[in-house]
C-alpha atoms as a PDB file:
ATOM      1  CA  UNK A   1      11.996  81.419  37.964  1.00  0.00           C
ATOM      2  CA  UNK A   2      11.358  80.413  42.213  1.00  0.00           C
ATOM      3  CA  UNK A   3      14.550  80.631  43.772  1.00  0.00           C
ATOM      4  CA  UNK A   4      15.004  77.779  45.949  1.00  0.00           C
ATOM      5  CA  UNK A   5      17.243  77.790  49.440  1.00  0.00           C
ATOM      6  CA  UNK A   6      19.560  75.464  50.715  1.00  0.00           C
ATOM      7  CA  UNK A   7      16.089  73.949  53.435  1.00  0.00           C
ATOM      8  CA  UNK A   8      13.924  73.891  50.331  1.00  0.00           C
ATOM      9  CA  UNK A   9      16.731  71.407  48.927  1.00  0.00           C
ATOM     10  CA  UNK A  10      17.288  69.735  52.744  1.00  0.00           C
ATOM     11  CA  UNK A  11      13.273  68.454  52.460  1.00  0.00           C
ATOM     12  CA  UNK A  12      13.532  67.323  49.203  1.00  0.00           C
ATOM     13  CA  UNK A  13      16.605  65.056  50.264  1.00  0.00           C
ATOM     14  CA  UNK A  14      14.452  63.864  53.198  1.00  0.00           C
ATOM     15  CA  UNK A  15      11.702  63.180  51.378  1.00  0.00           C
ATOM     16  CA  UNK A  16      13.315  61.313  48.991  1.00  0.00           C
ATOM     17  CA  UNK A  17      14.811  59.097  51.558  1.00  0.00           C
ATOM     18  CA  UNK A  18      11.220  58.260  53.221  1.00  0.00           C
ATOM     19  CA  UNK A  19       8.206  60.111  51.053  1.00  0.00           C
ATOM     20  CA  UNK A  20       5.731  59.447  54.532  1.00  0.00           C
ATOM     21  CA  UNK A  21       8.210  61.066  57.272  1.00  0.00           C
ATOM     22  CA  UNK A  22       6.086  63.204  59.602  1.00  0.00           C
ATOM     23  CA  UNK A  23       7.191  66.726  59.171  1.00  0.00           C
ATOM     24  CA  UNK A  24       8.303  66.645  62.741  1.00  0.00           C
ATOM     25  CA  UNK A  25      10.491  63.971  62.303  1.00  0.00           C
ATOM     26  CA  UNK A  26      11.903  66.209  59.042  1.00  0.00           C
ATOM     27  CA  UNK A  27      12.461  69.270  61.275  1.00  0.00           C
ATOM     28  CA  UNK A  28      13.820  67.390  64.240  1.00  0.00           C
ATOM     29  CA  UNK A  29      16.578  66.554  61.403  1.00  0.00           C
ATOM     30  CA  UNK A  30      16.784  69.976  59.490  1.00  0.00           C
ATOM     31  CA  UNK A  31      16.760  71.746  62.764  1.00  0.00           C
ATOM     32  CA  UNK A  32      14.187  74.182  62.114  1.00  0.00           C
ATOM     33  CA  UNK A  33      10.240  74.170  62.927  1.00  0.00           C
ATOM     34  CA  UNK A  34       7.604  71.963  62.219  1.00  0.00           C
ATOM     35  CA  UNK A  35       5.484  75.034  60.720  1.00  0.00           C
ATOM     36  CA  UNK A  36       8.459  75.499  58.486  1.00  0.00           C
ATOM     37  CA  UNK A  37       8.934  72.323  57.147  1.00  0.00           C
ATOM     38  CA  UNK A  38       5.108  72.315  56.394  1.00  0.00           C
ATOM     39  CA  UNK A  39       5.129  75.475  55.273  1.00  0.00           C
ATOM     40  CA  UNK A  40       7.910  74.378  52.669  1.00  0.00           C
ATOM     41  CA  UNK A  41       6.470  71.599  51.799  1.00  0.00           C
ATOM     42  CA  UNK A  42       3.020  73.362  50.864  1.00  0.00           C
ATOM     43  CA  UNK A  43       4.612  75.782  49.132  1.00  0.00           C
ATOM     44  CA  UNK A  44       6.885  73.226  46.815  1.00  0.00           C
ATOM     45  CA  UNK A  45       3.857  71.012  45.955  1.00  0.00           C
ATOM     46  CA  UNK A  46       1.813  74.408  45.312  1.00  0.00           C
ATOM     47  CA  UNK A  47       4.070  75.505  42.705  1.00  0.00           C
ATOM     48  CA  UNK A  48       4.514  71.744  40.988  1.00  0.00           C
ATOM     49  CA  UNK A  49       8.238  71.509  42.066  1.00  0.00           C
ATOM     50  CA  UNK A  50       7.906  68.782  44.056  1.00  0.00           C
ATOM     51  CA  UNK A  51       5.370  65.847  44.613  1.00  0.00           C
ATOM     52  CA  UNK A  52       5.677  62.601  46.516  1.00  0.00           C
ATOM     53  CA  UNK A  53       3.609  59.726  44.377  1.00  0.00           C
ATOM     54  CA  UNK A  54       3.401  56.150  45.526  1.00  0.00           C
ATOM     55  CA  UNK A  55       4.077  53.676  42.976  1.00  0.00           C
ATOM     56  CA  UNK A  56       4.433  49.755  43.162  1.00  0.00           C
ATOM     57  CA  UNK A  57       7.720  47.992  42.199  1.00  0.00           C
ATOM     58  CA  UNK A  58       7.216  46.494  38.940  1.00  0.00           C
ATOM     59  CA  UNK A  59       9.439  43.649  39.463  1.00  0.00           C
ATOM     60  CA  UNK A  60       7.201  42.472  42.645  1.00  0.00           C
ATOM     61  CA  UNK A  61       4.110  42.835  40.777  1.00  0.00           C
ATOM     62  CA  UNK A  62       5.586  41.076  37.486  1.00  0.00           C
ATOM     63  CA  UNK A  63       5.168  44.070  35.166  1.00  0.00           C
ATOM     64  CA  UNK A  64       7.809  44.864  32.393  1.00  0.00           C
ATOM     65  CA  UNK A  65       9.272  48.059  32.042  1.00  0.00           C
ATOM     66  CA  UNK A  66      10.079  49.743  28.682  1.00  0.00           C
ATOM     67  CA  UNK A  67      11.991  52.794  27.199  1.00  0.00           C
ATOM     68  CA  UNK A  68      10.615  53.630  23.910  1.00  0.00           C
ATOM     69  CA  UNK A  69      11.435  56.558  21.860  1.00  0.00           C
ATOM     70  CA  UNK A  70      10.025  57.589  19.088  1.00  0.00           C
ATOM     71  CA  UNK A  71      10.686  59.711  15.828  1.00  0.00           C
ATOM     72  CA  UNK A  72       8.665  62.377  14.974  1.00  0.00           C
ATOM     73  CA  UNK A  73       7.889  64.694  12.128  1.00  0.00           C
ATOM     74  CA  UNK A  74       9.068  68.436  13.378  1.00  0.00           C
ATOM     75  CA  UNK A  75       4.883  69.482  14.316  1.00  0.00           C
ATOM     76  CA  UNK A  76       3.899  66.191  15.674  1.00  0.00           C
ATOM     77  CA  UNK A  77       5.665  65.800  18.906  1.00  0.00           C
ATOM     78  CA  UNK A  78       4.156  67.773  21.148  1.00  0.00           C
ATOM     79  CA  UNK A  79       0.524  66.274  20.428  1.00  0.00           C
ATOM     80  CA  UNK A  80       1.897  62.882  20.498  1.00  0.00           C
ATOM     81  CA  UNK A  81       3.881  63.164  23.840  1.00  0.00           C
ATOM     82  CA  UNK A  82       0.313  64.792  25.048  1.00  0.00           C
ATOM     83  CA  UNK A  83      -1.424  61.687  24.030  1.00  0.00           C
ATOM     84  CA  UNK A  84       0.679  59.036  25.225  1.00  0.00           C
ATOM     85  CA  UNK A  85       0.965  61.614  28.761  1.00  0.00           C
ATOM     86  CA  UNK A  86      -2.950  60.608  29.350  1.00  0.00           C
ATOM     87  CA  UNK A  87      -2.041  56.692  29.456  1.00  0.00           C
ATOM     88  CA  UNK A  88      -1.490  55.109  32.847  1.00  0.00           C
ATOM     89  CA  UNK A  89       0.828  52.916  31.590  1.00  0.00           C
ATOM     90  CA  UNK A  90       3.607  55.834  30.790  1.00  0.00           C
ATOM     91  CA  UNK A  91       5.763  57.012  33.804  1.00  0.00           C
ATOM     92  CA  UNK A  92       7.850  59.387  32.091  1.00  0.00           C
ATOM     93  CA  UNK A  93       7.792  61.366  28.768  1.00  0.00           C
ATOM     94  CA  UNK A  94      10.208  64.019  27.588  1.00  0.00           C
ATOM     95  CA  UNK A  95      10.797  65.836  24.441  1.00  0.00           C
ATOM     96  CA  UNK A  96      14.542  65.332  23.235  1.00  0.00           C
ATOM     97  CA  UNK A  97      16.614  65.547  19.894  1.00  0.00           C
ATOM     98  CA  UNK A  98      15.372  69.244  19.740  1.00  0.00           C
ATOM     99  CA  UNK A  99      11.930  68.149  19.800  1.00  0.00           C
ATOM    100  CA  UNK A 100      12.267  65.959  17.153  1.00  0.00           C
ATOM    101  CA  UNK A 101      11.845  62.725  19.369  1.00  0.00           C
ATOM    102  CA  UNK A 102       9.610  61.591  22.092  1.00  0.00           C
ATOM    103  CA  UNK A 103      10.873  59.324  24.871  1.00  0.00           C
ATOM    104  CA  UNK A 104       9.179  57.336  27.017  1.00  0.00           C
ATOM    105  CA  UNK A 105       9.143  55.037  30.193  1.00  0.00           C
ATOM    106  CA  UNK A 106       6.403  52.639  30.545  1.00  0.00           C
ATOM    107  CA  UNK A 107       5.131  49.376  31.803  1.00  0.00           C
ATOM    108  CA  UNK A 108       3.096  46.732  31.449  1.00  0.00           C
ATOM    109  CA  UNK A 109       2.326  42.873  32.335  1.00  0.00           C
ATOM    110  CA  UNK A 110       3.014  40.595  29.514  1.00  0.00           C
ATOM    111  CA  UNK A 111       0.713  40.641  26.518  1.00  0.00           C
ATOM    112  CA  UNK A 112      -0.124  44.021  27.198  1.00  0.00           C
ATOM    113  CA  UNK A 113       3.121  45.591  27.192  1.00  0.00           C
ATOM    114  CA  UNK A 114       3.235  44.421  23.585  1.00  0.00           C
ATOM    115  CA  UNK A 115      -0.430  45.421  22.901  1.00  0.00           C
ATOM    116  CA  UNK A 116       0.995  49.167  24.067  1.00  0.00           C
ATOM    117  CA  UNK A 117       4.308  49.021  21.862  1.00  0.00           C
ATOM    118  CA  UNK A 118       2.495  47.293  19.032  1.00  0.00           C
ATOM    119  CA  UNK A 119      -1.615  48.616  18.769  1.00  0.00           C
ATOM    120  CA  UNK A 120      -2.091  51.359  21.111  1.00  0.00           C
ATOM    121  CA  UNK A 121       0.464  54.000  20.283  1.00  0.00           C
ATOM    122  CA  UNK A 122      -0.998  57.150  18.487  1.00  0.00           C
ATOM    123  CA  UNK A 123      -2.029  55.799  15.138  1.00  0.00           C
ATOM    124  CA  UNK A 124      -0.567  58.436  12.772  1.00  0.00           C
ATOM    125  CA  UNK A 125       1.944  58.313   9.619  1.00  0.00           C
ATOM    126  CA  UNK A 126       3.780  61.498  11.677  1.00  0.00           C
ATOM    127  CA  UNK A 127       5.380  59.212  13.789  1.00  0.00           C
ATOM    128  CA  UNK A 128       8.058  57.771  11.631  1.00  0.00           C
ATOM    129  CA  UNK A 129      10.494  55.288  13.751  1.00  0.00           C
ATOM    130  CA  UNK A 130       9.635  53.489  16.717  1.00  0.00           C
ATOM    131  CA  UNK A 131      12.353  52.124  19.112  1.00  0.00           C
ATOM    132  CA  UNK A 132      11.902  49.603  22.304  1.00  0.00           C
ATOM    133  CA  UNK A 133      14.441  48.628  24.597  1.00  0.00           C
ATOM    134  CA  UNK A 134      13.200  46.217  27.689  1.00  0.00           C
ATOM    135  CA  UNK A 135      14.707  47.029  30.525  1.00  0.00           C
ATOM    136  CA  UNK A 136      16.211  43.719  31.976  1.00  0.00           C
ATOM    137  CA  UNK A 137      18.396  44.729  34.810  1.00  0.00           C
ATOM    138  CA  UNK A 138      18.569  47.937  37.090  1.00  0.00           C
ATOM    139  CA  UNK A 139      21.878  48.600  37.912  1.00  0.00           C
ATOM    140  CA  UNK A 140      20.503  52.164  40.063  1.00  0.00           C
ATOM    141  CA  UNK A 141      17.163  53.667  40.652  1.00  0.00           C
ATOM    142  CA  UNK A 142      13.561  52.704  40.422  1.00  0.00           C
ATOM    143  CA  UNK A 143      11.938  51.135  43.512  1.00  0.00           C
ATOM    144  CA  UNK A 144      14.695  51.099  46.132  1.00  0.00           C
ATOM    145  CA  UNK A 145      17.342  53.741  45.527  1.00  0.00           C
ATOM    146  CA  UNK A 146      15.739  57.190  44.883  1.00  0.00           C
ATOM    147  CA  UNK A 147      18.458  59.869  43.632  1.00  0.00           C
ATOM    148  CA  UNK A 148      19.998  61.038  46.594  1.00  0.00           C
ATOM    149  CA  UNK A 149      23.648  61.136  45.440  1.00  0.00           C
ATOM    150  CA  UNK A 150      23.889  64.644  45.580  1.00  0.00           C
ATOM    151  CA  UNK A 151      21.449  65.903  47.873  1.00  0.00           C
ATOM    152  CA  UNK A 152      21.805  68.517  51.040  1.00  0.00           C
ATOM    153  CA  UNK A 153      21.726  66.049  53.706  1.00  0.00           C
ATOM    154  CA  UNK A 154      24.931  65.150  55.647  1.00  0.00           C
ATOM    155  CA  UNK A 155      25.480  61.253  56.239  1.00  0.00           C
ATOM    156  CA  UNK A 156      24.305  61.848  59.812  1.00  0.00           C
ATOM    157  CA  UNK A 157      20.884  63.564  59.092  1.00  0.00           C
ATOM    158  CA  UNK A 158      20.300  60.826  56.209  1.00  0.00           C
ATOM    159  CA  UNK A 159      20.587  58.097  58.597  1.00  0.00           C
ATOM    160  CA  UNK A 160      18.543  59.558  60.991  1.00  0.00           C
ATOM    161  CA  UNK A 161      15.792  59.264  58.565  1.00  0.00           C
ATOM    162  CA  UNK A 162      16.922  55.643  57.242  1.00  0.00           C
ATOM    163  CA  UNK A 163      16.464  54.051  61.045  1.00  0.00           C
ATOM    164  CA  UNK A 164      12.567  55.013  60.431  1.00  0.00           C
ATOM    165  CA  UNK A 165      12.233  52.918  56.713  1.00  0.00           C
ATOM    166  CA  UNK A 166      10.649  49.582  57.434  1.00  0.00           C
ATOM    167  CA  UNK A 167      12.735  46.508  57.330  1.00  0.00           C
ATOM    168  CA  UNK A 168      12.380  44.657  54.140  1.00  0.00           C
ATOM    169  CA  UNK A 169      10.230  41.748  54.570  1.00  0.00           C
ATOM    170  CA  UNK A 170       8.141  39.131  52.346  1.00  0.00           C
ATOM    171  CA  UNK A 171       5.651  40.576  50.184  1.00  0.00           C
ATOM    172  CA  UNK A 172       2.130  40.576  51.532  1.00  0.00           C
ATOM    173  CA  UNK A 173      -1.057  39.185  49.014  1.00  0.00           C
ATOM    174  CA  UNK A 174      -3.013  42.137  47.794  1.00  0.00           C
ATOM    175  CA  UNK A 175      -6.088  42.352  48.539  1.00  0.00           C
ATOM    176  CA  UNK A 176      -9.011  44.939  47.252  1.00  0.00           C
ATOM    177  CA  UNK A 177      -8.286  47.368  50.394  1.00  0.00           C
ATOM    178  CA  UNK A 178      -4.106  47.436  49.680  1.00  0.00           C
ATOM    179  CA  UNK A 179      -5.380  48.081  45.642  1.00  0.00           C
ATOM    180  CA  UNK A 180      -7.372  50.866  46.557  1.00  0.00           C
ATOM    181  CA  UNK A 181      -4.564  52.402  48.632  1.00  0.00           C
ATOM    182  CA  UNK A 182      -2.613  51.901  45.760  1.00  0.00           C
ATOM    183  CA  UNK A 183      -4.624  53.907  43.769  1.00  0.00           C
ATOM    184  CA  UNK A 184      -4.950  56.854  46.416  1.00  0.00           C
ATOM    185  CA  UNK A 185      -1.008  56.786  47.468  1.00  0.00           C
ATOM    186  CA  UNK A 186      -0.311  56.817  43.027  1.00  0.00           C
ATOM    187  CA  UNK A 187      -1.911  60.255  43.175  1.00  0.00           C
ATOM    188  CA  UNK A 188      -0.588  61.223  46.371  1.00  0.00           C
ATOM    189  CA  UNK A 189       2.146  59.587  47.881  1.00  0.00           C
ATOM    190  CA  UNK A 190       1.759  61.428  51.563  1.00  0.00           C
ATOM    191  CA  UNK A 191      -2.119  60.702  51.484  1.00  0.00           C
ATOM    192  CA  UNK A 192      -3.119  61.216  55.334  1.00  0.00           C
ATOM    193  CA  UNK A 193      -4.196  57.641  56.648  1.00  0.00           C
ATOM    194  CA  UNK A 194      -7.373  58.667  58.185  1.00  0.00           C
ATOM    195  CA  UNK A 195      -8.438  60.110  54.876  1.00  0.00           C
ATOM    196  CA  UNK A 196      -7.406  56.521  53.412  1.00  0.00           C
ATOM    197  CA  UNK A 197      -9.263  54.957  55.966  1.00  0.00           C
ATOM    198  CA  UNK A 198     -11.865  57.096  55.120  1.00  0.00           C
ATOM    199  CA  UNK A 199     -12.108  56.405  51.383  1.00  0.00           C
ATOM    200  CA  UNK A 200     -10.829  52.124  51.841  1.00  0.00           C
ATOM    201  CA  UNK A 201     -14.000  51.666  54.809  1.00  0.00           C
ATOM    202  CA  UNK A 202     -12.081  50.309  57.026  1.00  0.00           C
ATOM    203  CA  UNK A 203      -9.761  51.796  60.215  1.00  0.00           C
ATOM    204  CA  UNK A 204      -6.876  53.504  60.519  1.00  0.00           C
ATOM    205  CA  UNK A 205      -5.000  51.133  62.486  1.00  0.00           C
ATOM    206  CA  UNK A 206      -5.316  48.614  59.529  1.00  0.00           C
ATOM    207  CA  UNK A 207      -4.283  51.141  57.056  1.00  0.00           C
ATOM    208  CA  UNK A 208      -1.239  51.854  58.668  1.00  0.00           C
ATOM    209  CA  UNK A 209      -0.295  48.167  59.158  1.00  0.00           C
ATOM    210  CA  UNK A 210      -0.971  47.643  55.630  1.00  0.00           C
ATOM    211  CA  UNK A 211       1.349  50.429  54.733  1.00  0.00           C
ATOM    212  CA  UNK A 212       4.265  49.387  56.564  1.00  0.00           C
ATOM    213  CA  UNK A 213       3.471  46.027  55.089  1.00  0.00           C
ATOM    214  CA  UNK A 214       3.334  47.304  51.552  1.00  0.00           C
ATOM    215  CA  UNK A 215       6.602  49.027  52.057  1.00  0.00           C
ATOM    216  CA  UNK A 216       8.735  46.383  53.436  1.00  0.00           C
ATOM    217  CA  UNK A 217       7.271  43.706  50.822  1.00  0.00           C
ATOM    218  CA  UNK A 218       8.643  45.892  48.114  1.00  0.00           C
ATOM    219  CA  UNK A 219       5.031  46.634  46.992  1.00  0.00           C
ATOM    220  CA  UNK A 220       4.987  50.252  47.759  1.00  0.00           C
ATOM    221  CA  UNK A 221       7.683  52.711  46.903  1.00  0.00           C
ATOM    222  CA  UNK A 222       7.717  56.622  47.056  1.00  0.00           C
ATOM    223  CA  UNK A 223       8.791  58.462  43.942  1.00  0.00           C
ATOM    224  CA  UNK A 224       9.686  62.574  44.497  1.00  0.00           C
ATOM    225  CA  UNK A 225       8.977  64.045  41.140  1.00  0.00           C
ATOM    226  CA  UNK A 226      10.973  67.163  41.829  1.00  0.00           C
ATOM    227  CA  UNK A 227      11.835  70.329  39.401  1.00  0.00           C
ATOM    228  CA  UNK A 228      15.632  69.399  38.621  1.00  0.00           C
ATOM    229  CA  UNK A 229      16.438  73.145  39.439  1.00  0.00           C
ATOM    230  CA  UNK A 230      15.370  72.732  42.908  1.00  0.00           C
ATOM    231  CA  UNK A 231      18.730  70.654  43.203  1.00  0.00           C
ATOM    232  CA  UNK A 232      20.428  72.756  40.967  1.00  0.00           C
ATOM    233  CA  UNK A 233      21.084  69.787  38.321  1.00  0.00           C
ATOM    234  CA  UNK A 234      18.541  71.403  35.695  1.00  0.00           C
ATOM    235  CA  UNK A 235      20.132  69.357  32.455  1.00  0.00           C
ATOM    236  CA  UNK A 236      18.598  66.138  32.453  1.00  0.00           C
ATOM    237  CA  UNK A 237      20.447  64.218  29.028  1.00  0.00           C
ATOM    238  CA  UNK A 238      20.093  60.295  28.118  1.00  0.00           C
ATOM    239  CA  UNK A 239      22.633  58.647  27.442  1.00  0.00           C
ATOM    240  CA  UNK A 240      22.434  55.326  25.732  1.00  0.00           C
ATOM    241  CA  UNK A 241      25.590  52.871  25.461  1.00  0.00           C
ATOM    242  CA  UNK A 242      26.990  50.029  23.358  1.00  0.00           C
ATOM    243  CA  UNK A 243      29.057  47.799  25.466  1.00  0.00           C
ATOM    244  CA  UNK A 244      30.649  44.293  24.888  1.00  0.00           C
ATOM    245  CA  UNK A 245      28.917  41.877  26.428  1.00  0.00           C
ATOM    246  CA  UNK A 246      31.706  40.732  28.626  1.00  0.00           C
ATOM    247  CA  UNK A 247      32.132  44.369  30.039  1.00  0.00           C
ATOM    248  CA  UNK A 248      27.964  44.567  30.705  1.00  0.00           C
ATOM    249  CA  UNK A 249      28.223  44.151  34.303  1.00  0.00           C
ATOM    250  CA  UNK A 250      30.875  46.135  34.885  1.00  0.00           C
ATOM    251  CA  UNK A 251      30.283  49.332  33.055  1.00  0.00           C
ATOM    252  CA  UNK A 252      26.787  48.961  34.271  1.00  0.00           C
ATOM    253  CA  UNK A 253      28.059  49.230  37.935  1.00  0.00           C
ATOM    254  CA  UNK A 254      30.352  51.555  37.659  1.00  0.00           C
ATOM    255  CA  UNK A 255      27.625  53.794  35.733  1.00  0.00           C
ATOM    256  CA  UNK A 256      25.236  53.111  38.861  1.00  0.00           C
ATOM    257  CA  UNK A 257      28.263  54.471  40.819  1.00  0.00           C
ATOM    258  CA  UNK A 258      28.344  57.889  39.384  1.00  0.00           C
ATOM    259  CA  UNK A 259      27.294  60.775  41.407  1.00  0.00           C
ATOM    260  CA  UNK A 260      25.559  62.350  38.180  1.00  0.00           C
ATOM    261  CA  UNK A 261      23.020  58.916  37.297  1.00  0.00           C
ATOM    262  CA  UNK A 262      19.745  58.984  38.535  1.00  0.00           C
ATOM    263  CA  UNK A 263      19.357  55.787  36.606  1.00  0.00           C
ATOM    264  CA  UNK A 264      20.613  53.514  34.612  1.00  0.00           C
ATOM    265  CA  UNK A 265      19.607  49.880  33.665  1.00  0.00           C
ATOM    266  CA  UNK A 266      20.574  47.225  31.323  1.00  0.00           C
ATOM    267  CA  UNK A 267      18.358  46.952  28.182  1.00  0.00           C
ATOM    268  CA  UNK A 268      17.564  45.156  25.129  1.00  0.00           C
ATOM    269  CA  UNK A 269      17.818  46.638  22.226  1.00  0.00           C
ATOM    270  CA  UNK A 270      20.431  48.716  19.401  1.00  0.00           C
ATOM    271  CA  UNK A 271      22.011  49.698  22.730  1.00  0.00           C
ATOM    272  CA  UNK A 272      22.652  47.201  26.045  1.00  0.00           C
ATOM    273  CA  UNK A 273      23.067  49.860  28.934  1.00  0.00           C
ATOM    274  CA  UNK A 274      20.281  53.084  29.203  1.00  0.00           C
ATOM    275  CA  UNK A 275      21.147  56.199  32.036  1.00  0.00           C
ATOM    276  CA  UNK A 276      19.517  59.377  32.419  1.00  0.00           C
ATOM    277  CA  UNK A 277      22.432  61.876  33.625  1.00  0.00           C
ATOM    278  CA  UNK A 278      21.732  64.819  35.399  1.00  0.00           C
ATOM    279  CA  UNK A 279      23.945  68.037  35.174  1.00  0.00           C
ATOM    280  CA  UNK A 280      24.405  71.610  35.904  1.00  0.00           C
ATOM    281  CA  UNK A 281      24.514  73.178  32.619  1.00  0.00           C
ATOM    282  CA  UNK A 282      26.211  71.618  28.982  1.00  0.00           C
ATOM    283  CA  UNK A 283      30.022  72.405  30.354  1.00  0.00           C
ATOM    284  CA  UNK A 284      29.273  69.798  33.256  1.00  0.00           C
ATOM    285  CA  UNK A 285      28.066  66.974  30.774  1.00  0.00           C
ATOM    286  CA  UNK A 286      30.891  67.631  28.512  1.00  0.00           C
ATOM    287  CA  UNK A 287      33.177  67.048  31.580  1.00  0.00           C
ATOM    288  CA  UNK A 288      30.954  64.200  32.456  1.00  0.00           C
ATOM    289  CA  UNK A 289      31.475  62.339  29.011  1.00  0.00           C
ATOM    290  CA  UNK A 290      34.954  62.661  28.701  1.00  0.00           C
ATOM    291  CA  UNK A 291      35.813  61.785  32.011  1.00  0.00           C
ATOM    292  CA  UNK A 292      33.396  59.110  33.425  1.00  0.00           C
ATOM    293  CA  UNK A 293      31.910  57.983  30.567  1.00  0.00           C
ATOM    294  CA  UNK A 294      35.359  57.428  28.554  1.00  0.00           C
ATOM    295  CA  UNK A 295      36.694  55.329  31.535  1.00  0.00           C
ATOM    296  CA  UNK A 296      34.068  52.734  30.911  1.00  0.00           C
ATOM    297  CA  UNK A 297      35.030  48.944  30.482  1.00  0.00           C
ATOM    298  CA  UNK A 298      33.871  47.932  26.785  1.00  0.00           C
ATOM    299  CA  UNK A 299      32.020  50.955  25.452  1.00  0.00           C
ATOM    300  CA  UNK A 300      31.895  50.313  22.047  1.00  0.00           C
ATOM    301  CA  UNK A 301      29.341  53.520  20.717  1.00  0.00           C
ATOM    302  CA  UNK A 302      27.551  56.559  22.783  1.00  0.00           C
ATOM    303  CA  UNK A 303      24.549  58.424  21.918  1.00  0.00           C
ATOM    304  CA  UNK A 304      23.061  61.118  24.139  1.00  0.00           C
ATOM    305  CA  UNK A 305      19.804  63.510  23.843  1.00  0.00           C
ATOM    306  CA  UNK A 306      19.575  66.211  26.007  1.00  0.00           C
ATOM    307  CA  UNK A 307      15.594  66.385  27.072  1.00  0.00           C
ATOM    308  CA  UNK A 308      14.552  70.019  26.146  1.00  0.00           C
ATOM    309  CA  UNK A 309      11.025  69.669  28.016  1.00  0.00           C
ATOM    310  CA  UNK A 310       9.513  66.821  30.340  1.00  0.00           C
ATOM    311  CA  UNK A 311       6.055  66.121  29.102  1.00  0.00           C
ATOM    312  CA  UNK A 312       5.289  63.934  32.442  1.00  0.00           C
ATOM    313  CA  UNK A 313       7.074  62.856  35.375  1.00  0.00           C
ATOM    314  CA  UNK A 314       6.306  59.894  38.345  1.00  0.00           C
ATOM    315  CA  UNK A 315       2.492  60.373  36.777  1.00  0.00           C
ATOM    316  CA  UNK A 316       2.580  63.792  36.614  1.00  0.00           C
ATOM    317  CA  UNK A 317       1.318  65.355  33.099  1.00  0.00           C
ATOM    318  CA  UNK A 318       2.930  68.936  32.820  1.00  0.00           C
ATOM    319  CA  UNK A 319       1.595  71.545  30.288  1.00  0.00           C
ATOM    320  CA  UNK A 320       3.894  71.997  27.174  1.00  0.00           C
ATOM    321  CA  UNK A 321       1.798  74.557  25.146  1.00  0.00           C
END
C-alpha cells in the first residue's frame, strides 16, 4: 500500500475546499512549491487516490436522489454492482453485508428515477430484495459541504482558500455551452479552461465567467473522490437509523455535527435518517456507536454495514475482480 504524508493529506483538504484552486494559490497556503504541489497532485490522480469531478447539485437541477440497496445471492454481487457501475445515473456503489448486499446512490428527474428503481435494474432472479429510501433532506454533505471535518488544514489556511469560493448567487439558465462544460468538468473536475474553450467553440474569457457563474448558482459543485486511507479514516460503515418523528430534526443535526459523518440525510423509507461514517479501524466505530450514536434524541433501532469494497465513487468505476 502508497504511504501517504502529512502534504499529500494538506492538498487533499485544499482541494476539497475549492476543487479549481491554482496550485500556486495551494502552495502559497501549504508553504511549499508550486512544482510540489503539482507534483503531488499528479502523482495522487496517477495512482487513483484522488480525483476532483464536477457534478451539478441535484436539488438546483430538480433531480431526486436515492439510496438503494439491494440483496444478493452470495456469486451475484460483484457482476451486479459492475452493471449498475456503467449507469450514469449511479454516483456511488459499494459492496457491504460481507458482500452479500449492493448499495447504491443514484439520481434521477421524476419518472425516470422510478423507471431506474422499477425497469432498469439488472433483470435477474439473483437479486432477491430491493430497498429505496428517497433522500428528502440533507442534514451534511452533497453539493455545499465536502468532508473536511477532519482534514490537515488549520482554520487559518482553510480560510485562506474559502475568501477565493465565489459568492453564492442566483442560478444562471443553462444553455448548450454550460451543458457541455458540464459534461467535460463530470469527468474532470480541474479541466484547464482553454482546453474547455477549446472543445465548447467559444473563448476562454466566457468559459471562465460561466464557471464562476455555475458555481455561485449552485449549478456546479466539486466532488474529491479520495482513497479513505489517504486521510487515514479507511472504514467507511452505513449506518441507517429509526428515529421518532418528533426527534427527526434533531438527531439529524446533531448527526451532521459529528466529526466522523461525511453524510447523512433524512430519508424515506424502513429507516428516516441515512449516514455514511468514516473511521480508523472497527475499535473507532465501536467507540463511535456507543458514544455518539447512543446520545441521539429518539433513536428507536440502528443498523450498520461496514462497506468491504467501493465498486464506484463521484463517477469513478474501480476494478473489483
Amino acid at each position: 500500500m502508497e504511504d501517504f504524508d502529512d502534504v499529500d493529506r494538506a492538498l487533499v483538504h485544499a482541494l476539497q475546499i475549492d476543487g479549481r484552486a491554482p496550485f500556486r494559490r495551494v502552495a502559497e497556503v501549504l508553504g511549499v512549491s508550486d512544482q510540489t504541489v503539482a507534483r503531488r497532485y499528479a502523482r495522487l490522480r496517477s495512482t487513483r487516490a484522488l480525483r476532483v469531478v464536477g457534478f451539478s447539485d441535484p436539488t438546483a437541477v430538480g433531480d431526486d436522489q436515492w439510496h438503494v440497496r439491494l440483496r444478493c445471492a452470495p456469486d451475484a454481487s460483484v457482476e451486479i454492482a459492475e452493471a449498475l457501475a456503467r449507469r450514469p445515473d449511479t454516483a456511488w456503489i459499494g459492496l457491504i453485508s460481507g458482500g452479500a448486499e449492493i448499495a447504491c446512490s443514484l439520481r434521477g428527474h421524476g419518472p425516470s428515477a422510478d423507471e431506474m428503481l422499477l425497469h432498469r435494474l439488472p433483470r435477474t432472479p439473483r437479486i432477491l430484495e430491493v430497498s429505496a429510501h428517497e433522500v428528502l433532506h440533507v442534514f451534511y454533505g452533497g453539493a455545499r459541504e465536502p468532508f473536511t471535518k477532519q482534514g490537515a488544514l488549520t482554520e487559518e489556511q482553510a480560510a485562506a482558500l474559502r475568501e477565493h469560493l465565489p459568492a453564492p448567487a442566483p442560478p444562471p439558465r443553462l444553455d448548450d455551452v454550460d451543458r457541455r462544460m458540464l459534461d467535460l468538468l463530470r469527468d474532470d473536475g480541474r479541466t484547464a479552461v482553454e482546453d474547455m474553450a477549446r472543445t465548447c467553440g467559444t473563448s476562454a474569457s466566457t468559459v471562465r465567467r460561466r464557471l464562476h457563474d455555475l458555481r455561485a448558482g449552485g449549478l456546479l459543485y466539486l466532488d474529491v473522490d479520495v482513497t479513505p486511507e489517504v486521510i487515514e479514516l479507511p472504514l467507511r460503515t452505513m449506518l441507517w437509523l429509526t428515529v421518532a418523528p418528533a426527534h427527526l430534526d434533531a438527531a439529524g443535526r446533531a448527526l451532521a455535527a459529528h466529526p466522523e459523518v461525511p453524510f447523512a440525510a433524512a430519508v424515506a423509507g424502513r429507516a428516516n435518517i441515512y449516514a455514511s461514517v468514516a473511521s480508523a479501524d472497527a475499535a473507532g466505530l465501536y467507540r463511535y456507536l456507543t458514544t455518539r450514536v447512543a446520545a441521539l434524541p429518539g433513536v428507536a433501532a440502528a443498523e450498520t454495514a461496514p462497506v468491504i469494497r467501493t465498486v464506484k465513487a463521484a463517477g469513478t468505476q474501480y476494478p473489483v475482480r
